[in-house]
N, C-alpha and C. Protein backbone atom coordinates (compact mmCIF):
# COMPACT_ATOMS: atom_id res chain seq x y z
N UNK A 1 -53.93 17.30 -26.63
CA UNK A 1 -53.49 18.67 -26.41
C UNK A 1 -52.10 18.64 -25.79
N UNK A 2 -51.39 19.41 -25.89
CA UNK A 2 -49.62 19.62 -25.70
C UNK A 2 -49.58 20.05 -24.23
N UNK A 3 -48.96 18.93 -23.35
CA UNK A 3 -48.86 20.09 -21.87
C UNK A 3 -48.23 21.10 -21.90
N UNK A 4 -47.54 21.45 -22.56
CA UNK A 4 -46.70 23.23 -22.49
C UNK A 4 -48.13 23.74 -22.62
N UNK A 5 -48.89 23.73 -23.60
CA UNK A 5 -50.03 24.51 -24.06
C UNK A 5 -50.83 24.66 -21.95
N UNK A 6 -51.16 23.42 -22.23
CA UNK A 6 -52.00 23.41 -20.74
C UNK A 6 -51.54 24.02 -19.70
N UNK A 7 -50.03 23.77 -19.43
CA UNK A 7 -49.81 24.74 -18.83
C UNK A 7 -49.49 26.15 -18.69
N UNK A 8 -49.64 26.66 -19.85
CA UNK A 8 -49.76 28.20 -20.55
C UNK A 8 -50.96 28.78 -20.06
N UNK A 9 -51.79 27.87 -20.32
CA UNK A 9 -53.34 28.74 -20.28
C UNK A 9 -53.38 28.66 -18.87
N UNK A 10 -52.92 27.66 -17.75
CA UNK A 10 -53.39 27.45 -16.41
C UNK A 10 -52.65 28.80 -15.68
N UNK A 11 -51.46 29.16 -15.81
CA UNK A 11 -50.72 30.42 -15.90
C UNK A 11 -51.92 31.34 -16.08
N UNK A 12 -51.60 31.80 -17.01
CA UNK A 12 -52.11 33.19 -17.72
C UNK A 12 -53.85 33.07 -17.14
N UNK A 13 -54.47 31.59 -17.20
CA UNK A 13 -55.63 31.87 -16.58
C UNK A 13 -55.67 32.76 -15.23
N UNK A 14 -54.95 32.35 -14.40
CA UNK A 14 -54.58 32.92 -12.79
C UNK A 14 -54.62 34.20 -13.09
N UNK A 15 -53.71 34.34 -14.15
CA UNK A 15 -53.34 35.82 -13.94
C UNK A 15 -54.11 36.58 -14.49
N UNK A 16 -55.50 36.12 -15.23
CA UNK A 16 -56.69 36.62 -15.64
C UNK A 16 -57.43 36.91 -15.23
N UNK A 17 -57.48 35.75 -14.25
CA UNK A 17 -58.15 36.08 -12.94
C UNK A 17 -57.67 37.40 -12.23
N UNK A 18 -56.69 37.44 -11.98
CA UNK A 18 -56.45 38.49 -10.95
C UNK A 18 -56.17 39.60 -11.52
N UNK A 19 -56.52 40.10 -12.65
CA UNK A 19 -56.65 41.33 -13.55
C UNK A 19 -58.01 41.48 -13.20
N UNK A 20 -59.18 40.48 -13.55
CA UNK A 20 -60.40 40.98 -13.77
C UNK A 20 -60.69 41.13 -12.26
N UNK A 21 -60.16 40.76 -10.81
CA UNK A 21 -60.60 41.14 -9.77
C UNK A 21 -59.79 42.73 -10.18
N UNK A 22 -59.01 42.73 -10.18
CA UNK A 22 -58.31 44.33 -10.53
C UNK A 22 -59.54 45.27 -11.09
N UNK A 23 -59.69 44.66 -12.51
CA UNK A 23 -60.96 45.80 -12.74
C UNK A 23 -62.13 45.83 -12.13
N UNK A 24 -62.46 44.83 -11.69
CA UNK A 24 -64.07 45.06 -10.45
C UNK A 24 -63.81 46.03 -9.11
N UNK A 25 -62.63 45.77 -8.50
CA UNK A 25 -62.00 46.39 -7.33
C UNK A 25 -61.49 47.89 -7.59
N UNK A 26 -60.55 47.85 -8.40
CA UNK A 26 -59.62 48.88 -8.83
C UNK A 26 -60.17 50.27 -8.04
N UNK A 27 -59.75 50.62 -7.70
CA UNK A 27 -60.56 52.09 -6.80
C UNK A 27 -60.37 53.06 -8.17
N UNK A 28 -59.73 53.21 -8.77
CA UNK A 28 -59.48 54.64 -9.80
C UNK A 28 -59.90 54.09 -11.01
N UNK A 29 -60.10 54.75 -11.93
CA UNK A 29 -60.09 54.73 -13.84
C UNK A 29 -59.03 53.93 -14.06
N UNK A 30 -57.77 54.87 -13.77
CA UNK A 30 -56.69 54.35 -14.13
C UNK A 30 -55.73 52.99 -13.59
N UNK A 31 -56.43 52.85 -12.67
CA UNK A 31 -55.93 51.25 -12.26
C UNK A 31 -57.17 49.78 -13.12
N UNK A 32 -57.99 50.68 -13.27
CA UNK A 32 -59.06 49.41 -13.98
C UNK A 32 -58.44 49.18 -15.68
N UNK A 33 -58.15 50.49 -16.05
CA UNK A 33 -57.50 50.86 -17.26
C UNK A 33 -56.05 50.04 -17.59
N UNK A 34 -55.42 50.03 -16.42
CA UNK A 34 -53.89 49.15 -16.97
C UNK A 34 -54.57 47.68 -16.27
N UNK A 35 -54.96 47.47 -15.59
CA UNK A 35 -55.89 45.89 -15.44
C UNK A 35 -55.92 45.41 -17.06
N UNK A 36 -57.04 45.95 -17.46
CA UNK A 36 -57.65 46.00 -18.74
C UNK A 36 -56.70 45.97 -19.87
N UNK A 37 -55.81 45.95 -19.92
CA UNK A 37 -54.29 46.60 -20.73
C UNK A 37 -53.36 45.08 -20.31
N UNK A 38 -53.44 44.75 -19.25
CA UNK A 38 -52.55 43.39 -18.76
C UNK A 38 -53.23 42.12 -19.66
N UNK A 39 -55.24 42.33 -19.43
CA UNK A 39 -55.55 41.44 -19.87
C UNK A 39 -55.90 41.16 -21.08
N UNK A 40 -55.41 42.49 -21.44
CA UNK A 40 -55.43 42.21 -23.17
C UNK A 40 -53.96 41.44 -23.97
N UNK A 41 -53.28 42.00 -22.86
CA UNK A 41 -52.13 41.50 -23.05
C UNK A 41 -51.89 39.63 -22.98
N UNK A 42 -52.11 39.49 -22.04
CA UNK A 42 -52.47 37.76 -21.40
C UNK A 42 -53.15 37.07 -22.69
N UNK A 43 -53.97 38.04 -23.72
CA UNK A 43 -54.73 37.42 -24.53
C UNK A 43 -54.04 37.04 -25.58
N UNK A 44 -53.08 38.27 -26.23
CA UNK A 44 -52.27 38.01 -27.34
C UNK A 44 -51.48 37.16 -26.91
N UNK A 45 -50.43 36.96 -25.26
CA UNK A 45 -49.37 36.08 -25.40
C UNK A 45 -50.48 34.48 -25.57
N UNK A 46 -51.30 34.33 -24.94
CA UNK A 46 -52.01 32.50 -24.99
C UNK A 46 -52.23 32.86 -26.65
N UNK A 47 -52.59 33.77 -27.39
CA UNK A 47 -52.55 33.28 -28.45
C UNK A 47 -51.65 33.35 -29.43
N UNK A 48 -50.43 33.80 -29.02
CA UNK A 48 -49.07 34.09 -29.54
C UNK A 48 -48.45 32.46 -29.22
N UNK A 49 -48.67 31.94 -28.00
CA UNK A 49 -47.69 30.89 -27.35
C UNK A 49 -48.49 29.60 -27.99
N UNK A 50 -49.89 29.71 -28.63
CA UNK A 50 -50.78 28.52 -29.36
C UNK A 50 -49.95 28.63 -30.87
N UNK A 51 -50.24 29.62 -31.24
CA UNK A 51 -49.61 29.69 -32.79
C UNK A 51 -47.89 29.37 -32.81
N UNK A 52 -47.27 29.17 -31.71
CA UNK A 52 -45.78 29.03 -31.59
C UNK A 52 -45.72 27.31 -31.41
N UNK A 53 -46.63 27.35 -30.80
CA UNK A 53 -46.85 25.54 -30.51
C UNK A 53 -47.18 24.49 -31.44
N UNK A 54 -48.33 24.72 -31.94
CA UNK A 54 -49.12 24.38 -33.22
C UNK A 54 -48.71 24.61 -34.85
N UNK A 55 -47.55 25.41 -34.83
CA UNK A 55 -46.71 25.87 -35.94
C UNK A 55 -47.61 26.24 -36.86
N UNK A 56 -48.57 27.23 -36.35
CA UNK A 56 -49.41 28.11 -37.81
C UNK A 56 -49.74 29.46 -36.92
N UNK A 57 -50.19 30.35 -38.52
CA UNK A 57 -50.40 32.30 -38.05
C UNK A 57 -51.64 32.18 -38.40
N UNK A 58 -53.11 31.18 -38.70
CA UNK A 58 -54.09 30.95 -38.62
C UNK A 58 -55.08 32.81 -37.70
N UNK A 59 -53.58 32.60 -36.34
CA UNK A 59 -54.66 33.52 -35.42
C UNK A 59 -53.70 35.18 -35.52
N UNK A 60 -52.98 35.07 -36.41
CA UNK A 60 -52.74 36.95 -36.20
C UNK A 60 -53.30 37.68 -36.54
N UNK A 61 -54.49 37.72 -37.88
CA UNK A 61 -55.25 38.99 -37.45
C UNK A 61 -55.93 38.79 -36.21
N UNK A 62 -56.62 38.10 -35.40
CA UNK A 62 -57.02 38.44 -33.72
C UNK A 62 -55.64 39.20 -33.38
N UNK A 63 -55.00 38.54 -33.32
CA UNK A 63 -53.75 39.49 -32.70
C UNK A 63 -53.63 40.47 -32.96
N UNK A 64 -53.96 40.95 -34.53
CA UNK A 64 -53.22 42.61 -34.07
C UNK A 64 -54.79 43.24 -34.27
N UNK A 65 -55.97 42.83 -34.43
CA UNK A 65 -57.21 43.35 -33.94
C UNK A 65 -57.15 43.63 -32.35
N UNK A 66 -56.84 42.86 -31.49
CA UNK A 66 -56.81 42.90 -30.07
C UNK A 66 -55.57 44.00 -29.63
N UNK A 67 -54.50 44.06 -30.36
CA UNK A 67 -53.38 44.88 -29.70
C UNK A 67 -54.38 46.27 -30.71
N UNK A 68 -55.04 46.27 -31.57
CA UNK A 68 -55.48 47.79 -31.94
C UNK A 68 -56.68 48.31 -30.86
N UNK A 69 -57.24 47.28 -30.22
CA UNK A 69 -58.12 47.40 -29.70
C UNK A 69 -57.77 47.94 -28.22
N UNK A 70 -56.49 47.69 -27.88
CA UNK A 70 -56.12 47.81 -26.58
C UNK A 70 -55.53 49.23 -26.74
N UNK A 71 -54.69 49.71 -27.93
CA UNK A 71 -53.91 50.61 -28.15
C UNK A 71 -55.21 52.18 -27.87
N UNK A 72 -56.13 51.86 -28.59
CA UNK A 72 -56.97 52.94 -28.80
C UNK A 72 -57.98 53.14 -27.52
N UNK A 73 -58.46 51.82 -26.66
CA UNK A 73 -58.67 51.83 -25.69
C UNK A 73 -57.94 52.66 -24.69
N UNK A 74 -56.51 52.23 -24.52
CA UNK A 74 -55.99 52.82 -23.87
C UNK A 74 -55.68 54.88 -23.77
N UNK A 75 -55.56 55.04 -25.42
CA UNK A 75 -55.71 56.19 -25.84
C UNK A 75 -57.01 56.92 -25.17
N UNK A 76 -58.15 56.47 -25.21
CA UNK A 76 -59.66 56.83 -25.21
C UNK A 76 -59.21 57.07 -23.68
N UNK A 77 -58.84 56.47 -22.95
CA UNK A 77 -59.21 56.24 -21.21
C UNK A 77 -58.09 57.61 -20.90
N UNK A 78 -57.16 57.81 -21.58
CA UNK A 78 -56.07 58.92 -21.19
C UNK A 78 -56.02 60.04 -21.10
N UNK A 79 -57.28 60.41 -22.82
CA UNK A 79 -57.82 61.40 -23.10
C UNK A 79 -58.75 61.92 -22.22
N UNK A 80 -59.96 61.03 -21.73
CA UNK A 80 -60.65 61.23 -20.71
C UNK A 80 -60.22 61.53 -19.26
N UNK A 81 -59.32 60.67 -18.83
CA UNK A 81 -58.76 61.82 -17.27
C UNK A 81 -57.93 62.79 -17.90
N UNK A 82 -57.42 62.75 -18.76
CA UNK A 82 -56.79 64.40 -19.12
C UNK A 82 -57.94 65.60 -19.16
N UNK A 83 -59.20 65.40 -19.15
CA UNK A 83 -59.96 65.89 -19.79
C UNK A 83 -60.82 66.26 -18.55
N UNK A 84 -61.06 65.58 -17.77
CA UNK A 84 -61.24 65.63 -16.45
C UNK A 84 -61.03 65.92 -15.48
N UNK A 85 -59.23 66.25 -15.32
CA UNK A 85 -58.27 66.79 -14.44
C UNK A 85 -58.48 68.37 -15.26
N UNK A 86 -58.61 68.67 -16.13
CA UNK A 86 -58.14 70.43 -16.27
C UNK A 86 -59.56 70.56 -15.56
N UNK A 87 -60.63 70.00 -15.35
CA UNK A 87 -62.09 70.67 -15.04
C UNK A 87 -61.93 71.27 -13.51
């Protein structure tokens, strides 16, 4: 395995970590919501920075399944405190 790689994931692991304490903790919707949004993010770059390493696109549909997944997620969670605040 490539140490750039290893040390990519040891990175982004940390910082996975400390997203998902974000969403267990998060006091509001909307702080669990951009948590959730970072760590979707963390997901595409380790698998953006594998396919850059390894010299193949093997993994872009995950990629843009996961950025649709985050996009509409995020939509869904916006709609709902909008929806919540006029009450």
């Amino acid at each position: 395995m490539n140490p750039l790689l290893i040390v990519i994931i040891v990175v982004f692991g940390v910082a996975a970590l400390l997203s998902l304490i974000r969403i267990v903790r998060g006091p509001s919707i909307l702080d669990r919501a951009v948590a959730s949004d970072v760590l979707l993010t963390e997901v595409l770059c380790v698998l953006g920075a594998e396919m850059a390493i390894n010299h193949h696109t093997r993994n872009l549909p995950v990629l843009l399944i996961v950025a649709a997944i985050g996009v509409f997620g995020s939509i869904a969670v916006a709609r709902f405190v909008a929806r919540r605040e006029k009450s």
